[in-house]
Protein backbone atom coordinates (compact mmCIF):
# COMPACT_ATOMS: atom_id res chain seq x y z
CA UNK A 1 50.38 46.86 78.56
CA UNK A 2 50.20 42.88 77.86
CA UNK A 3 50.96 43.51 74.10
CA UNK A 4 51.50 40.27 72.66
CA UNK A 5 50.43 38.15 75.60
CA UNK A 6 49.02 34.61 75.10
CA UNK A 7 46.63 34.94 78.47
CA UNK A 8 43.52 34.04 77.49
CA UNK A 9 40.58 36.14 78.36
CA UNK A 10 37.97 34.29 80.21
CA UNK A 11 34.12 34.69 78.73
CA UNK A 12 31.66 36.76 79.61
CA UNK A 13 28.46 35.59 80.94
CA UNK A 14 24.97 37.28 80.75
CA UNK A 15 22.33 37.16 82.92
CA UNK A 16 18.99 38.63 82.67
CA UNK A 17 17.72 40.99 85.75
CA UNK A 18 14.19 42.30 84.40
CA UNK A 19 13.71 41.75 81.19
CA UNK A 20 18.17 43.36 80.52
CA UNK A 21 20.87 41.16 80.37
CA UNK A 22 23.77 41.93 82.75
CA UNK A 23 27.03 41.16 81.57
CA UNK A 24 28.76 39.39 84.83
CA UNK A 25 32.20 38.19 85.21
CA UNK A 26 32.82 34.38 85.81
CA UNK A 27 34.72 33.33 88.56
CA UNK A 28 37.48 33.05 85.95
CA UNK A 29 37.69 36.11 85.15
CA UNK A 30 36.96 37.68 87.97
CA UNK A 31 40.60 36.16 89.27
CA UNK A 32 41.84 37.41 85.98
CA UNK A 33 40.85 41.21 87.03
CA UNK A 34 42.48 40.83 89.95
CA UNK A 35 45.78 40.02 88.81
CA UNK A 36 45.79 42.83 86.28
CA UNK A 37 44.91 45.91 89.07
CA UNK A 38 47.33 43.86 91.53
CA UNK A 39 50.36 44.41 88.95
CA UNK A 40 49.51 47.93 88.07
CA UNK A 41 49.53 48.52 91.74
CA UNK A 42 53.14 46.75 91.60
CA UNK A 43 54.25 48.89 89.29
CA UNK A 44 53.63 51.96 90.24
CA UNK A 45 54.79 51.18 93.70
CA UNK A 46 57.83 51.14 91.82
CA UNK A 47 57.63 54.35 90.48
CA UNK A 48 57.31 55.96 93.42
CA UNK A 49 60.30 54.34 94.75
CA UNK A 50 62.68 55.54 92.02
CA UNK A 51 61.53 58.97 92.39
CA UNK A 52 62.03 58.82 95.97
CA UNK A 53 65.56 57.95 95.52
CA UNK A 54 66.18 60.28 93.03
CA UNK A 55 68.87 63.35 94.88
CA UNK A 56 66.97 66.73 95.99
CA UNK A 57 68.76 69.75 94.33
CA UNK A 58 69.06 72.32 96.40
CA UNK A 59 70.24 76.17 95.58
CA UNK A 60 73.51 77.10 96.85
CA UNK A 61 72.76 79.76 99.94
CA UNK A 62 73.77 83.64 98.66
CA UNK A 63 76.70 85.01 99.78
CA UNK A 64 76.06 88.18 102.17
CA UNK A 65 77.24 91.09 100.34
CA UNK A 66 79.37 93.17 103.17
CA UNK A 67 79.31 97.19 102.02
CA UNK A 68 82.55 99.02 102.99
CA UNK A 69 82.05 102.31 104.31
CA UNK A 70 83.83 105.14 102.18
CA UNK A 71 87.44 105.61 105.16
CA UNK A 72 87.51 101.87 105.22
CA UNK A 73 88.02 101.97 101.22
CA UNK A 74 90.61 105.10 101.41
CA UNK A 75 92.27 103.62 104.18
CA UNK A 76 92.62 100.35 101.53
CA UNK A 77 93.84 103.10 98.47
CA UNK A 78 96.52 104.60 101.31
CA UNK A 79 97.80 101.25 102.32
CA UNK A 80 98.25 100.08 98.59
CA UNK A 81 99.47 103.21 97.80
CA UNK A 82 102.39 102.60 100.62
CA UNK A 83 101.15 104.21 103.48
CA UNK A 84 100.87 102.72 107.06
CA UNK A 85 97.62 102.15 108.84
CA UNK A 86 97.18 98.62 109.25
CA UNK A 87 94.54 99.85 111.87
CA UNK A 88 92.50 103.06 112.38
CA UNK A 89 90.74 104.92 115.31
CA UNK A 90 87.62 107.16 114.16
CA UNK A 91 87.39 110.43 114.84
CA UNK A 92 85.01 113.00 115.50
CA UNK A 93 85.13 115.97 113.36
CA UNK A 94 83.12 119.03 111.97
CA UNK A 95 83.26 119.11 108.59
CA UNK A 96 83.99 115.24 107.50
CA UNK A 97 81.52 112.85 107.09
CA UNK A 98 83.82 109.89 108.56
CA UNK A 99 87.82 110.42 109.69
CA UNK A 100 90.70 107.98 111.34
CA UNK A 101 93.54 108.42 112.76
CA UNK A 102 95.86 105.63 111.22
CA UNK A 103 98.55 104.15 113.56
CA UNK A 104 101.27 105.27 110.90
CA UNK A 105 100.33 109.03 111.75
CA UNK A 106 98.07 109.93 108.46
CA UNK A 107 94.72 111.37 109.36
CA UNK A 108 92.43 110.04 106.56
CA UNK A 109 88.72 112.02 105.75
CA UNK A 110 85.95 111.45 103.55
CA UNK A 111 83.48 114.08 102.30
CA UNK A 112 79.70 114.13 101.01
CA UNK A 113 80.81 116.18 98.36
CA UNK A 114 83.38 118.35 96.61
CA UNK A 115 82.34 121.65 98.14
CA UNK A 116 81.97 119.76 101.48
CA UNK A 117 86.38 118.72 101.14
CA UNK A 118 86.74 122.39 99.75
CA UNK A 119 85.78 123.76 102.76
CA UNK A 120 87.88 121.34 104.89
CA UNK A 121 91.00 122.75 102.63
CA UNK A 122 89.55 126.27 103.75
CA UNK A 123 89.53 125.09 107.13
CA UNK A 124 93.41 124.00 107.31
CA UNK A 125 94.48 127.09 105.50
CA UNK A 126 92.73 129.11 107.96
CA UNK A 127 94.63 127.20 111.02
CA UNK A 128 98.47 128.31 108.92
CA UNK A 129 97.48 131.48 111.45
CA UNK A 130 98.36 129.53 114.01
CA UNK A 131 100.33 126.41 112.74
CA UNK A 132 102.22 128.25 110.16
CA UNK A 133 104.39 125.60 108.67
CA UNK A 134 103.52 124.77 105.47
CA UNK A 135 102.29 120.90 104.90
CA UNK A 136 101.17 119.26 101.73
CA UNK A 137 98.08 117.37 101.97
CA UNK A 138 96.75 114.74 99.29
CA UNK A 139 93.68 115.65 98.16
CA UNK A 140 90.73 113.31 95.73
CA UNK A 141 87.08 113.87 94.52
CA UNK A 142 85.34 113.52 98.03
CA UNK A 143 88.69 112.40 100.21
CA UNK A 144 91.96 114.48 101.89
CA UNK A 145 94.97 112.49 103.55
CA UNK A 146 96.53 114.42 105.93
CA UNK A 147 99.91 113.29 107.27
CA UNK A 148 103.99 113.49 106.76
CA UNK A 149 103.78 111.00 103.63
CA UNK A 150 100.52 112.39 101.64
CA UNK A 151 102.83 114.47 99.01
CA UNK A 152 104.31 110.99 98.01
CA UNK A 153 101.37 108.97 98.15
CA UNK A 154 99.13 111.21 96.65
CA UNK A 155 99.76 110.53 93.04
CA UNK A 156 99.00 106.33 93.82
CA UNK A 157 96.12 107.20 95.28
CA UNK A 158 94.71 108.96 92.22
CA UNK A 159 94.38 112.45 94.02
CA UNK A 160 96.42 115.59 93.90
CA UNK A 161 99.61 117.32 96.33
CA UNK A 162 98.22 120.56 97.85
CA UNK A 163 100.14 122.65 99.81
CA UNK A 164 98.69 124.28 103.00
CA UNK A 165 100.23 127.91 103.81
CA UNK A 166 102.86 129.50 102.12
CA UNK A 167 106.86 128.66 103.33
CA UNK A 168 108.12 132.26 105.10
CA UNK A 169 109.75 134.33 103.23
CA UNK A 170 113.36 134.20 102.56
CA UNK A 171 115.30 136.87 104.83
CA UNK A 172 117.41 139.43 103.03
CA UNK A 173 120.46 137.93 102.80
CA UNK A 174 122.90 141.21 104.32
CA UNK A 175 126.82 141.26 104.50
CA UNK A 176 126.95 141.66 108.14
CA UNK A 177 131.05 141.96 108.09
CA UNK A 178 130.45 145.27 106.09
CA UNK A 179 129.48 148.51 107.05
CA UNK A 180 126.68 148.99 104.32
CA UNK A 181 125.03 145.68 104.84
CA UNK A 182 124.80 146.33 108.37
CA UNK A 183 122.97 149.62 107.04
CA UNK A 184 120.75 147.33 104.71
CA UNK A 185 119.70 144.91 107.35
CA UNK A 186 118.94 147.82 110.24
CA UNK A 187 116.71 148.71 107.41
CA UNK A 188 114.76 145.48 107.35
CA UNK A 189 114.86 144.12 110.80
CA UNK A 190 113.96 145.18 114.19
CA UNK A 191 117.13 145.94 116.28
CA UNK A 192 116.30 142.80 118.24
CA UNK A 193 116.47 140.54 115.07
CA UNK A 194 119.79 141.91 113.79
CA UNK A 195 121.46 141.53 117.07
CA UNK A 196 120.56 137.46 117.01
CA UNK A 197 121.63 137.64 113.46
CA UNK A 198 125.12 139.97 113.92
CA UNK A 199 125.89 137.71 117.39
CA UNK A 200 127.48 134.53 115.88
CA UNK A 201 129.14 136.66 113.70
CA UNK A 202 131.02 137.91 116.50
CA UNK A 203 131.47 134.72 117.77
CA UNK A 204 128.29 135.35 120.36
CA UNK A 205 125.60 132.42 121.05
CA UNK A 206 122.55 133.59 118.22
CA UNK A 207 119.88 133.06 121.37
CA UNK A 208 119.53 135.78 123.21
CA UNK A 209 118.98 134.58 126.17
CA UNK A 210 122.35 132.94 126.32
CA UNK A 211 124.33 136.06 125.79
CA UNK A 212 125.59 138.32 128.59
CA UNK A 213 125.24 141.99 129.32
CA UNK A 214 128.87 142.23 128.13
CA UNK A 215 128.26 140.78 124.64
CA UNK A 216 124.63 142.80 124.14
CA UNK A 217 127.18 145.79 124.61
CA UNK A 218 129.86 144.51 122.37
CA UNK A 219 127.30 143.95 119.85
CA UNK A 220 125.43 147.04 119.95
CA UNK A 221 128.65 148.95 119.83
CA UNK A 222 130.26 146.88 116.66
CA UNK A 223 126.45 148.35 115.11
CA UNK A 224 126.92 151.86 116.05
CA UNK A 225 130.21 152.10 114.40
CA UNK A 226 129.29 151.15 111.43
CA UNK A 227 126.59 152.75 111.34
CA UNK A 228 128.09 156.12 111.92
CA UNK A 229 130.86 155.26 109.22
CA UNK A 230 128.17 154.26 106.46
CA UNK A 231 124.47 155.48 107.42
CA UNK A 232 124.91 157.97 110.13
CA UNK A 233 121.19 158.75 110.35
CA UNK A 234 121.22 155.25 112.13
CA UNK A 235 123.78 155.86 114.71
CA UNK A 236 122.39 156.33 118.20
């Protein structure tokens, strides 16, 4: 530590304590001592204070991780996809595990499973009984959208178009000014629905209820004549 110092290095005197000699310091260096532990003391006071000042590094705190539940993420896919439901009320179903009713109109659904959205799809088609205009819903893995805008969206959304029910039939399309497709449609249609149908063409209101006694007679006369000119079997 005092490499190369010229302090000289007071002597050492012995004394004799039965029959040993005791090396013991003279007052010289005794003073000398001293010094020496006094300055290591100094500098490792020293020490101690540059560590002290020395910053504390501290790890940055984790960021909470904050899990989405499976309609908040479709409702996300519908609204990027174009749809409207800046906010959605939950709803209680059967057969979904979570559904909302957006404020756009679109009634979103998740599923546990494939079979479980399979037998929502059952579900709608069996309602067509008593709802029976046809609606396409858009459909994905373990998700259905449900609203006026889920043909268009479902392709953005990664799902499929399915159409619920089956659009009614078209109705024969009969020649009511002639005699044989008055036959024709008599044929197909109750006599109810082909005097709705024949009315206008008489210049009569097609709802029933707005037509007179007078024009029921008209029209079921204009039927029997033809009738008895082309299918007599009919007339009556």
């Amino acid at each position: 530590m005092f490499r190369g110092s010229s302090i000289p290095v007071p002597e050492t005197h012995l004394a004799s304590t039965g029959g040993e000699q005791v090396a013991r310091l003279s007052p010289v260096k005794r003073v000398w001592g001293a010094a020496v532990a006094a300055a290591v003391l100094v500098l490792c006071g020293c020490g101690a204070q540059v560590d002290a000042s020395e910053p504390t590094t501290t790890s940055p705190a984790a960021t909470p991780v904050v899990e989405r539940s499976a309609l908040e993420v479709l409702q996300e896919s519908y609204v990027a996809a174009g749809g409207a439901c800046a906010t959605i009320t939950p709803r209680e179903t059967v057969v979904a595990e979570e559904a909302g009713d957006c404020d756009g109109g679109a009634l979103l659904t998740t599923y546990r499973s494939e079979s479980q959205r399979d037998i929502a799809i059952d579900t709608l088609e069996a309602l067509q009984d008593t709802n029976p205009r046809p609606h396409v819903i858009a459909v994905g893995p373990d998700w259905i959208v449900n609203g006026p805008d889920a043909e268009s969206r479902a392709a953005a959304m990664g799902g499929d178009a399915v159409q619920i029910g089956e659009p009614a039939p078209d109705e024969p399309g009969f020649d009511l000014t002639t005699d044989a497709g008055l036959c024709a449609a008599d044929a197909e249609m109750t006599n109810r629905e082909l005097n709705d149908a024949l009315a206008p063409v008489l210049g009569y209101p097609a709802d029933r209820d707005a037509r007179t006694i007078d024009q029921e007679e008209m029209i079921r006369g204009y039927k029997n004549a033809a009738f008895e000119r082309a299918c007599p079997a009919r007339a009556g």
